[in-house]
PDB file of N, CA and C in Angstrom:
ATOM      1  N   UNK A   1      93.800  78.958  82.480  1.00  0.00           N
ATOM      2  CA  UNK A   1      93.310  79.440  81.202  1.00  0.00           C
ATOM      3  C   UNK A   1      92.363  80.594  81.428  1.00  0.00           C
ATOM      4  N   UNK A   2      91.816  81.330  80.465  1.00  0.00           N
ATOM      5  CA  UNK A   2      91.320  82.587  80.779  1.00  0.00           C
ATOM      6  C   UNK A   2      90.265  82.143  80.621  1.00  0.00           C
ATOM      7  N   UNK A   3      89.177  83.145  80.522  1.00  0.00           N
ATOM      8  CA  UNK A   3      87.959  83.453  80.136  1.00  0.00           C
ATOM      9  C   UNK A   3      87.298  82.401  79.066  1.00  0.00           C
ATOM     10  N   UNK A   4      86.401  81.912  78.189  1.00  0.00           N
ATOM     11  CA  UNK A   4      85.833  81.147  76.912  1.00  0.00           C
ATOM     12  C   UNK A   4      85.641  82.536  76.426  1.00  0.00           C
ATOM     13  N   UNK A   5      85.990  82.371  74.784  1.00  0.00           N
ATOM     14  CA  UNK A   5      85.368  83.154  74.005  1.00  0.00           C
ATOM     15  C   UNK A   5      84.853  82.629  72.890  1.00  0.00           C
ATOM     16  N   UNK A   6      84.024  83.313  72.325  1.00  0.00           N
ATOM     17  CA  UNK A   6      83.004  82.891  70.998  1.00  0.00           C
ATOM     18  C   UNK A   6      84.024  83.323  69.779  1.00  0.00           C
ATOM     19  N   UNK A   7      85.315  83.665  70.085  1.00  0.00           N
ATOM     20  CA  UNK A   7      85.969  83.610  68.596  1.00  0.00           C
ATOM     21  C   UNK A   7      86.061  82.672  68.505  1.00  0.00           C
ATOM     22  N   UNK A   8      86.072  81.578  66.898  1.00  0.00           N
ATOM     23  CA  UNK A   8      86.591  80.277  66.648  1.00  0.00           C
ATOM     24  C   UNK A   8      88.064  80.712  65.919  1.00  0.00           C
ATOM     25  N   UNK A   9      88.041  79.349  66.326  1.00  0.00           N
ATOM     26  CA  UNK A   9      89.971  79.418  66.332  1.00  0.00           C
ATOM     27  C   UNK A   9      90.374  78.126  65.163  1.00  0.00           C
ATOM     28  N   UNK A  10      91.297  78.220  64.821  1.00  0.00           N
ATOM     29  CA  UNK A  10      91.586  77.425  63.496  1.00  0.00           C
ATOM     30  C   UNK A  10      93.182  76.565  63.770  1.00  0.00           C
ATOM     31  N   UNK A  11      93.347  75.581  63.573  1.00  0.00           N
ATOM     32  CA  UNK A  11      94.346  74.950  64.295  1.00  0.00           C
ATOM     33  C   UNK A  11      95.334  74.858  62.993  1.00  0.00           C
ATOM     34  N   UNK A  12      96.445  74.789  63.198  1.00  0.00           N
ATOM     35  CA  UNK A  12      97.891  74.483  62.696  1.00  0.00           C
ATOM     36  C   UNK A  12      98.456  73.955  62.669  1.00  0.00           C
ATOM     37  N   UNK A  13      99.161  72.867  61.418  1.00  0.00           N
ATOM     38  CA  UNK A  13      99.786  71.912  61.749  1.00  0.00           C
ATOM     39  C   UNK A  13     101.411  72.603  61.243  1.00  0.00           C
ATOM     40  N   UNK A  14     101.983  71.955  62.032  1.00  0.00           N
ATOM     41  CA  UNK A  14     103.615  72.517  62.294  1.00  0.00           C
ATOM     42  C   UNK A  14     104.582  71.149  61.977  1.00  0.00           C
ATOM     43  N   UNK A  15     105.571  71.590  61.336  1.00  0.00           N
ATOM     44  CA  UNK A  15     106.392  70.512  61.191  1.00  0.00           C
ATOM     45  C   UNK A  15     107.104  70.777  62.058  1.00  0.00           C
ATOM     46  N   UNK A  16     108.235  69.550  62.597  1.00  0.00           N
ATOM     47  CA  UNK A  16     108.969  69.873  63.890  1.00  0.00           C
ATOM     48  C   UNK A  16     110.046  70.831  63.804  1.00  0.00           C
ATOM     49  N   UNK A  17     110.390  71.442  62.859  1.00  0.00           N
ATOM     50  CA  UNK A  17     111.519  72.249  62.441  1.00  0.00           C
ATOM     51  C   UNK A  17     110.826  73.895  62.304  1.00  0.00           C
ATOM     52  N   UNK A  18     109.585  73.734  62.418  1.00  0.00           N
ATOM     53  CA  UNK A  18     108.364  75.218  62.498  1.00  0.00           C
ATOM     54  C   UNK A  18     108.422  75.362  63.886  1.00  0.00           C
ATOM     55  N   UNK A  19     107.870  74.069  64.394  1.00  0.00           N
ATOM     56  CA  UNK A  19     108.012  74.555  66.025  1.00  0.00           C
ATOM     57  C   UNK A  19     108.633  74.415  66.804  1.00  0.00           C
ATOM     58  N   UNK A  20     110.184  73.852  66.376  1.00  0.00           N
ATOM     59  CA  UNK A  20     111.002  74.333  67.204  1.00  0.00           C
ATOM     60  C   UNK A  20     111.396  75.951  66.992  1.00  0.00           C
ATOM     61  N   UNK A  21     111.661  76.243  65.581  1.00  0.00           N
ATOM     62  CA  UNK A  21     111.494  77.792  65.393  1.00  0.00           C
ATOM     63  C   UNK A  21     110.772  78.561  65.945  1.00  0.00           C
ATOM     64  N   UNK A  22     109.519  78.303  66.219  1.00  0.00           N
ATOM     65  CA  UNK A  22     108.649  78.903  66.927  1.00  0.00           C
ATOM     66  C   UNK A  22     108.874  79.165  68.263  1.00  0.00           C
ATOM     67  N   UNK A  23     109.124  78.179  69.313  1.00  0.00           N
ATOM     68  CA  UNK A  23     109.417  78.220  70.060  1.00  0.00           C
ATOM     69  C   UNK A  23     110.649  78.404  70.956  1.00  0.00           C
ATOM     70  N   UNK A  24     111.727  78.776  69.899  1.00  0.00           N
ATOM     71  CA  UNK A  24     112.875  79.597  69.841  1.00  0.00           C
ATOM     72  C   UNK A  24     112.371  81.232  70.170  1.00  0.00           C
ATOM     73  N   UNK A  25     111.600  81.360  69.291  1.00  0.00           N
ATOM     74  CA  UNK A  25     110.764  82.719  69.174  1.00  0.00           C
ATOM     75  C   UNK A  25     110.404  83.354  70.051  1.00  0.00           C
ATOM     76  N   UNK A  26     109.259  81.898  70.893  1.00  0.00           N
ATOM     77  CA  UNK A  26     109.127  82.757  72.192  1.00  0.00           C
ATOM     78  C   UNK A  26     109.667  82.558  73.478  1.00  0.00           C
ATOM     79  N   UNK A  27     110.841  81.663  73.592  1.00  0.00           N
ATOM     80  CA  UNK A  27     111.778  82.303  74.649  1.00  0.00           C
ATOM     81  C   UNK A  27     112.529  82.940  74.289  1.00  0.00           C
ATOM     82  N   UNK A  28     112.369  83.443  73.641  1.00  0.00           N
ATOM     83  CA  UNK A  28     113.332  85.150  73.211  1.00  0.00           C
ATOM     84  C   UNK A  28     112.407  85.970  73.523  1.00  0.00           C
ATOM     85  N   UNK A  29     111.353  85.887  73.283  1.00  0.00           N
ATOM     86  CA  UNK A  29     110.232  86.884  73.667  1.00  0.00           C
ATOM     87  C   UNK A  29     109.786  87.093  74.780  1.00  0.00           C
ATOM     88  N   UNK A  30     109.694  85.851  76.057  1.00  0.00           N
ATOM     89  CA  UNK A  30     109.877  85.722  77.066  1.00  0.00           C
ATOM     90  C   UNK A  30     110.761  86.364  77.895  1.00  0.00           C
ATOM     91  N   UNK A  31     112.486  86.007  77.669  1.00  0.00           N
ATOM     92  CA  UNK A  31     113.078  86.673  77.871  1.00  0.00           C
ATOM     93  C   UNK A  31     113.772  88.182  77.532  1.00  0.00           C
ATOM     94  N   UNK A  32     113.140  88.696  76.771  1.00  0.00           N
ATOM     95  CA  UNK A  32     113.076  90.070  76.647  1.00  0.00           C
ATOM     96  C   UNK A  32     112.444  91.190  77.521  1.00  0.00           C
ATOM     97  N   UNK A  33     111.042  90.217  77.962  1.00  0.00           N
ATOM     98  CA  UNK A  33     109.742  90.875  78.603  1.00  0.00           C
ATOM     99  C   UNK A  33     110.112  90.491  80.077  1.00  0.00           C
ATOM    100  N   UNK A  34     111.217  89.287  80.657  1.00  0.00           N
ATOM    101  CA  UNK A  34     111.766  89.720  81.652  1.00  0.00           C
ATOM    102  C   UNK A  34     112.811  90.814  81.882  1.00  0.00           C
ATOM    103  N   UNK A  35     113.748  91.107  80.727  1.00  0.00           N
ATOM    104  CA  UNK A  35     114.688  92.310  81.241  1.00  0.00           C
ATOM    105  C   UNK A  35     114.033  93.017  81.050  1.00  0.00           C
ATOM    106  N   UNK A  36     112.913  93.525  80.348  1.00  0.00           N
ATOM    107  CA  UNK A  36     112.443  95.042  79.847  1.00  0.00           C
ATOM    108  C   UNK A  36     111.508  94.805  81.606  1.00  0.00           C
ATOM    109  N   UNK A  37     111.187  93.952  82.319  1.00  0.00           N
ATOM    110  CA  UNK A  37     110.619  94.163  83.473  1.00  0.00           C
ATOM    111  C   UNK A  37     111.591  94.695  84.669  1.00  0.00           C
ATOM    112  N   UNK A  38     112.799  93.722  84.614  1.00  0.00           N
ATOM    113  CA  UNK A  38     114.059  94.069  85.393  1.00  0.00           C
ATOM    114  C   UNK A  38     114.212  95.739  85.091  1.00  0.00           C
ATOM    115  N   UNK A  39     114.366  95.695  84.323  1.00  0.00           N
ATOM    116  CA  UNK A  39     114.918  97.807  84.009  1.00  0.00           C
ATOM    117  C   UNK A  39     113.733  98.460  84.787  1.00  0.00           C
ATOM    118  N   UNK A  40     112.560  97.871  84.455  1.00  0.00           N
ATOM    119  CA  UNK A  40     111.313  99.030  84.743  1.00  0.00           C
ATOM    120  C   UNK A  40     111.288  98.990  86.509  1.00  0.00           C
ATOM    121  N   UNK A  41     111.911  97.842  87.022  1.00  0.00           N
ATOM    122  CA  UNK A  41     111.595  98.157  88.404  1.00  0.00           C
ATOM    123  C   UNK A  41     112.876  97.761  89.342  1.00  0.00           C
ATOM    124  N   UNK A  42     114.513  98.164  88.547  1.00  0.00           N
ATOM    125  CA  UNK A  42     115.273  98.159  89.205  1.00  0.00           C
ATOM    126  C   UNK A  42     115.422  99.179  90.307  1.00  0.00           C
ATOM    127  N   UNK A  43     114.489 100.048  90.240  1.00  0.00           N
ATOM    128  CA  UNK A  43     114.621 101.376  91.023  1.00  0.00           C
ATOM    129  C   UNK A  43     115.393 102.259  90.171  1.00  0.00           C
ATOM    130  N   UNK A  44     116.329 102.228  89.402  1.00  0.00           N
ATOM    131  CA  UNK A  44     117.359 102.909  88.198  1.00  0.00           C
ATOM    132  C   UNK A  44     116.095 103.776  87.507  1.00  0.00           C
ATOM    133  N   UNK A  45     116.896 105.432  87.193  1.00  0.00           N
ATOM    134  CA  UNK A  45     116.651 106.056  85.794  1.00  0.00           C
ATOM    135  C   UNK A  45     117.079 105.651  85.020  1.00  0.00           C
ATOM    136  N   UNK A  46     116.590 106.031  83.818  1.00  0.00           N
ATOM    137  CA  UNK A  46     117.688 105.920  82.643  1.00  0.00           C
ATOM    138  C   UNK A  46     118.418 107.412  82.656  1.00  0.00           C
ATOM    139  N   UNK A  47     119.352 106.982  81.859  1.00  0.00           N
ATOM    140  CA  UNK A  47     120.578 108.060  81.910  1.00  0.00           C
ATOM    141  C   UNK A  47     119.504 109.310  80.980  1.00  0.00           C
ATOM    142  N   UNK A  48     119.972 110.371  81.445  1.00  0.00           N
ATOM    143  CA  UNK A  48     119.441 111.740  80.405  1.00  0.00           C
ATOM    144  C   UNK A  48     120.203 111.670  79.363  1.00  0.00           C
ATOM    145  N   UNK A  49     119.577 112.281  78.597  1.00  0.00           N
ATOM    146  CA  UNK A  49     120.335 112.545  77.446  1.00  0.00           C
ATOM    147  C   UNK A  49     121.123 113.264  77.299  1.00  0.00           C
ATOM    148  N   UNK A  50     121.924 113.871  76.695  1.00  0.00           N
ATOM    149  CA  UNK A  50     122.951 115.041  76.901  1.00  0.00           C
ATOM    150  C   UNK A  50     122.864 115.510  75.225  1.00  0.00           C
ATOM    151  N   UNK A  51     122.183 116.681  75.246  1.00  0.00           N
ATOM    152  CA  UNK A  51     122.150 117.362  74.013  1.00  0.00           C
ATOM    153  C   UNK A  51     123.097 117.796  73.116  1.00  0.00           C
ATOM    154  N   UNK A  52     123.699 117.820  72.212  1.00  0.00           N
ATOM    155  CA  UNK A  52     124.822 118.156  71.023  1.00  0.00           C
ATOM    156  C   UNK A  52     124.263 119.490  70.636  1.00  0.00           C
ATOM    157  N   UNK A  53     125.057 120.590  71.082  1.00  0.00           N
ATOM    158  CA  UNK A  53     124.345 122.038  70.666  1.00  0.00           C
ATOM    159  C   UNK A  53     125.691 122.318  69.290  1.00  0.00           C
ATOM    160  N   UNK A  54     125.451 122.906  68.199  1.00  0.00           N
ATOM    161  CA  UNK A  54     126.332 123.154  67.423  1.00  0.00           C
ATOM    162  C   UNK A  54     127.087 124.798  67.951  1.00  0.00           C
ATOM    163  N   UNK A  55     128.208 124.857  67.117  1.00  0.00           N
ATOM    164  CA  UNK A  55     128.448 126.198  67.823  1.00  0.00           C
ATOM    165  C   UNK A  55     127.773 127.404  67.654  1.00  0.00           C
ATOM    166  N   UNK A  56     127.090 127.484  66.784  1.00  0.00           N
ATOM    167  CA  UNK A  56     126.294 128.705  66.999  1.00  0.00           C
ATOM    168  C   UNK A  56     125.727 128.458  68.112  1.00  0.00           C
ATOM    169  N   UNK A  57     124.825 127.340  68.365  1.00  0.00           N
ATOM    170  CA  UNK A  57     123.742 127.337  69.166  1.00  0.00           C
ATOM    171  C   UNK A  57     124.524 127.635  70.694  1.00  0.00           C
ATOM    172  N   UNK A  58     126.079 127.325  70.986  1.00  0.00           N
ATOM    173  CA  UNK A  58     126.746 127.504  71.772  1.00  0.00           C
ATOM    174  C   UNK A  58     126.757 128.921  71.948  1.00  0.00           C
ATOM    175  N   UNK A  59     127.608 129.444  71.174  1.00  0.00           N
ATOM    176  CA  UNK A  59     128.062 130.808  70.893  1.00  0.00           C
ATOM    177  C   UNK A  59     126.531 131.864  71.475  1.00  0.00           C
ATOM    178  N   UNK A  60     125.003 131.326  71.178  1.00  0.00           N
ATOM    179  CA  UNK A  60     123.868 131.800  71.560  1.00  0.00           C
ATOM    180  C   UNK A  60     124.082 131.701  72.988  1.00  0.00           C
ATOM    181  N   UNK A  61     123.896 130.465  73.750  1.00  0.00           N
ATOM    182  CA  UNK A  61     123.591 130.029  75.005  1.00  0.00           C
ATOM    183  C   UNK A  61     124.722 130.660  75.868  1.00  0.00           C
ATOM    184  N   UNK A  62     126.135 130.581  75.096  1.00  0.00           N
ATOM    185  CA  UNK A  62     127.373 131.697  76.224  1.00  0.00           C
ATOM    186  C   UNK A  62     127.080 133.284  76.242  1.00  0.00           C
ATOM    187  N   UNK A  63     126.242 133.725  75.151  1.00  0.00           N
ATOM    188  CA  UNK A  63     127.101 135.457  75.007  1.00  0.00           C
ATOM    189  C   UNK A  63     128.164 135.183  74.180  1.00  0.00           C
ATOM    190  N   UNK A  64     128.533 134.729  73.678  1.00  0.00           N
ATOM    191  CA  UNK A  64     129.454 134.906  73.292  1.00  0.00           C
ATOM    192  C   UNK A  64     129.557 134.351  71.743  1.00  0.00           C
ATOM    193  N   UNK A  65     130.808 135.147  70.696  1.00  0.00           N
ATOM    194  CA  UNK A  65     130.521 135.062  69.413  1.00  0.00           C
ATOM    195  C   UNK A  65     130.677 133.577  68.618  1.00  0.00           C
ATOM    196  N   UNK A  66     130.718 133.473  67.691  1.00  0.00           N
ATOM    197  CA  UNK A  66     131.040 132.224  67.089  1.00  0.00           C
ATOM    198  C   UNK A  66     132.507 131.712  67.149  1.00  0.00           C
ATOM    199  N   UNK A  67     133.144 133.166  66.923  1.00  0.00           N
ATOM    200  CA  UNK A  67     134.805 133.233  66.646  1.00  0.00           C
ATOM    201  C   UNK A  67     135.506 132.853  68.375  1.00  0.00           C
ATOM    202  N   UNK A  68     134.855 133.309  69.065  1.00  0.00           N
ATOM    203  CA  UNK A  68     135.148 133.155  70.749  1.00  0.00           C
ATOM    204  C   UNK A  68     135.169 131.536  71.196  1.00  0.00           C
ATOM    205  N   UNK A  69     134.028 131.264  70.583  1.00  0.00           N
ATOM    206  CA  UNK A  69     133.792 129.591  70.823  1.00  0.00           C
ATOM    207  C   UNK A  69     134.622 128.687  70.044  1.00  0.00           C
ATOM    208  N   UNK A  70     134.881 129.170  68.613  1.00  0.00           N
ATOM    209  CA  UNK A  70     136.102 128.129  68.296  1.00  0.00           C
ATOM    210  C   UNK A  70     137.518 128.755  68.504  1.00  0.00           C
ATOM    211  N   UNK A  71     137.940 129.979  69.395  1.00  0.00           N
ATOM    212  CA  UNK A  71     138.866 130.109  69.940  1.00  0.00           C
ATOM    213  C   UNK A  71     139.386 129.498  71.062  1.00  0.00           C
ATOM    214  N   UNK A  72     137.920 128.872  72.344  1.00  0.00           N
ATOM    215  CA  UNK A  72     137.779 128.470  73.180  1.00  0.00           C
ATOM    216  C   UNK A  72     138.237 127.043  73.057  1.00  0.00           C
ATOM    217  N   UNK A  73     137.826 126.170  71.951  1.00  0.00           N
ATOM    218  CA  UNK A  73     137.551 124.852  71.069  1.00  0.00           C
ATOM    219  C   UNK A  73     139.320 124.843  70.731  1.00  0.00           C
ATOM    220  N   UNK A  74     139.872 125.674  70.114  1.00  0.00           N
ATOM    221  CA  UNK A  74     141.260 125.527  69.780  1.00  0.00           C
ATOM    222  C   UNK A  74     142.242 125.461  70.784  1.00  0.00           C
ATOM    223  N   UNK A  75     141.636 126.450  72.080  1.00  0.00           N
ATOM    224  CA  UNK A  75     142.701 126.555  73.402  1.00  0.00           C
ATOM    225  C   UNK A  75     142.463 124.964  74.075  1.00  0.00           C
ATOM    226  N   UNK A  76     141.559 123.983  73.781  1.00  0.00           N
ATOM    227  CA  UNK A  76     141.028 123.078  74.456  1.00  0.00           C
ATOM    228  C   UNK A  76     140.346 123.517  75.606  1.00  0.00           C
ATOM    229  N   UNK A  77     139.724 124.644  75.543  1.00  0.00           N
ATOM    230  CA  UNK A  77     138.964 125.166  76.651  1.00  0.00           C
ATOM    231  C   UNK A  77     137.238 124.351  76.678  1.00  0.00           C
ATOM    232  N   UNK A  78     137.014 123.789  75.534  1.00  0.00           N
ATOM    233  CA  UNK A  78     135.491 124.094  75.521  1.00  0.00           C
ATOM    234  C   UNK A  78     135.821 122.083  74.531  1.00  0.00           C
ATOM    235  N   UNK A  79     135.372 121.048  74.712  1.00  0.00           N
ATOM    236  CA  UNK A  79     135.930 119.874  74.009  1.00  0.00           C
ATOM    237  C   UNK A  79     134.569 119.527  72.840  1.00  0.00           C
ATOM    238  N   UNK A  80     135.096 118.923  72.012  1.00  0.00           N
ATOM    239  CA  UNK A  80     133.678 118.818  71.502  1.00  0.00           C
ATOM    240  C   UNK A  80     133.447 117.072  71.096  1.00  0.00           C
ATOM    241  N   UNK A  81     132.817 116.780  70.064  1.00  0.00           N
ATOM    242  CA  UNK A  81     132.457 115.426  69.551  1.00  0.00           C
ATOM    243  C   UNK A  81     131.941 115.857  68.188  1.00  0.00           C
ATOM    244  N   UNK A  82     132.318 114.483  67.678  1.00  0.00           N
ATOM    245  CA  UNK A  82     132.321 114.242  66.028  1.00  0.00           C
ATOM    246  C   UNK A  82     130.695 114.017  65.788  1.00  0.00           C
ATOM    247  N   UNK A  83     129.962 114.459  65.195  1.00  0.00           N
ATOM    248  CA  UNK A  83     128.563 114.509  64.782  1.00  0.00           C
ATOM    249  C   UNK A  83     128.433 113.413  63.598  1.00  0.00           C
ATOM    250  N   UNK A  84     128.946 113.893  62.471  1.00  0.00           N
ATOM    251  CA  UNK A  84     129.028 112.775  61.228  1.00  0.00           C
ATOM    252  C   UNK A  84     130.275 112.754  60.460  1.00  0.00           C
ATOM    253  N   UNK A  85     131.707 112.476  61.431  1.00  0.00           N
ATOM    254  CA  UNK A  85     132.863 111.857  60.833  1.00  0.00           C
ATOM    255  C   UNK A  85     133.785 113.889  60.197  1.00  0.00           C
ATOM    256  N   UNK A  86     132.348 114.660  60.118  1.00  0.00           N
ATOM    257  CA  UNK A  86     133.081 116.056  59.194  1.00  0.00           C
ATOM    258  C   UNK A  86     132.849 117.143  60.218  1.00  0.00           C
ATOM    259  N   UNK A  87     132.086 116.576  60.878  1.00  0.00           N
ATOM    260  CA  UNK A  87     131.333 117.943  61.620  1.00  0.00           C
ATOM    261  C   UNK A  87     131.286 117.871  63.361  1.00  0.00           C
ATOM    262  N   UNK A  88     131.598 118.728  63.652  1.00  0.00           N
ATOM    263  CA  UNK A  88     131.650 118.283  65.414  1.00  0.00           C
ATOM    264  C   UNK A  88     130.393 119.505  65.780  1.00  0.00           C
ATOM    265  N   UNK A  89     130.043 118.916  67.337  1.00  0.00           N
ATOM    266  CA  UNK A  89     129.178 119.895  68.087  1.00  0.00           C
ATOM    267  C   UNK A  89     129.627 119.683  69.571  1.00  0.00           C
ATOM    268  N   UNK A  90     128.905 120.167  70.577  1.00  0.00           N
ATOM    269  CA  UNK A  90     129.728 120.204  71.654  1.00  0.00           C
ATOM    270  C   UNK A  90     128.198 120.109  72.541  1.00  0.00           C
ATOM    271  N   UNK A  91     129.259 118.493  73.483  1.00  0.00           N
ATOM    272  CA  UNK A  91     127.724 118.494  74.056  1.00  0.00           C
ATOM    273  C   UNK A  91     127.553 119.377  75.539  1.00  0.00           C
ATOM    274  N   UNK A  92     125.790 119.462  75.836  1.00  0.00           N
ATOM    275  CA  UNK A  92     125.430 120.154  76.827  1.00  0.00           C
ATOM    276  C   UNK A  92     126.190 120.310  77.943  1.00  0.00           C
ATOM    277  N   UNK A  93     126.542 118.938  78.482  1.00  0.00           N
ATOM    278  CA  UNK A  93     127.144 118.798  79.413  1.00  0.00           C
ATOM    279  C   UNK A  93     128.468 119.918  79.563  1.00  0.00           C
ATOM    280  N   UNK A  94     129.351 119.751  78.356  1.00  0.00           N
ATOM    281  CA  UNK A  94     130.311 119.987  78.623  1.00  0.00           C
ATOM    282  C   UNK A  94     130.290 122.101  78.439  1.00  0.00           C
ATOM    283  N   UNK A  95     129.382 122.538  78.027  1.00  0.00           N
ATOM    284  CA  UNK A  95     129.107 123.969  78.393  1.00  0.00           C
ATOM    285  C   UNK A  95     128.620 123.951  79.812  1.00  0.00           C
ATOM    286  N   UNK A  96     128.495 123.397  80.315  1.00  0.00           N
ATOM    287  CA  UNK A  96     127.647 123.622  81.782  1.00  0.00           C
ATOM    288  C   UNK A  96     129.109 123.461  82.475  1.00  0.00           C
ATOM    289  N   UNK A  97     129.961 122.459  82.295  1.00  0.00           N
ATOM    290  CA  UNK A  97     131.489 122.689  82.701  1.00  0.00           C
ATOM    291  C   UNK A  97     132.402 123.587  82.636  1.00  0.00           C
ATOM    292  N   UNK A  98     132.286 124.175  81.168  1.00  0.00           N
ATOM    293  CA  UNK A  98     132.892 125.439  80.980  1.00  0.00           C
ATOM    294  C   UNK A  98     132.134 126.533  81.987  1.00  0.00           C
ATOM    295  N   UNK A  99     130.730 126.745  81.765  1.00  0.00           N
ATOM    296  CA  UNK A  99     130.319 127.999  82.470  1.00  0.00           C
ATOM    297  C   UNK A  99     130.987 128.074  84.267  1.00  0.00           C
ATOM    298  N   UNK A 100     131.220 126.627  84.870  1.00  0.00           N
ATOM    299  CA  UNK A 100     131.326 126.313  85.914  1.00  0.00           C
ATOM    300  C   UNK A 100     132.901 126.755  86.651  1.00  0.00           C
ATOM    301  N   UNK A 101     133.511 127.008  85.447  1.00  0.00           N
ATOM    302  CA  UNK A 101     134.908 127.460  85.452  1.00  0.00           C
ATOM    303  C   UNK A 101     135.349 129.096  85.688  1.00  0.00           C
TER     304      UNK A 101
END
């Protein structure tokens, strides 16, 4: 047990269906605070992120125009991903592939 302290403390009565809930609670909580320990000292990064540049922001980062990049996008030169079901962008990664070409 730790330290005594001068807070007073106020006791609780629990029906057995509170504290088994309760104590559902905190071996979930328990076991959370072991994997979130496992990750922190598997030796592992976490993965980077890989940024979604839209095509302008592409078309900026190549030299090159807007019309070039979805010419590139149509030849399957340059691949992209769906943003929200209407709209695609093209992630970082995969300009760093193209430039590599």
């Amino acid at each position: 047990m730790g330290a005594a302290t001068n807070t007073p403390t106020t006791a609780v009565l629990l029906t057995p269906q509170q504290y088994a809930s309760l104590m559902a609670i905190v071996e979930k909580v328990e076991a959370l605070e072991a994997r979130i320990k496992s990750l922190e000292t598997n030796g592992r990064r976490p993965a980077q992120l890989d940024p979604i540049l839209t095509v302008e922001e592409t078309a900026k980062r190549l030299g090159k125009s807007t019309k070039t990049i979805y010419r590139r996008i149509a030849e399957q030169k340059i691949k992209t991903v769906s943003t929200d079901g209407k709209s695609y962008g093209i992630r970082e990664s995969e300009i760093n592939k193209y430039l590599e070409r």
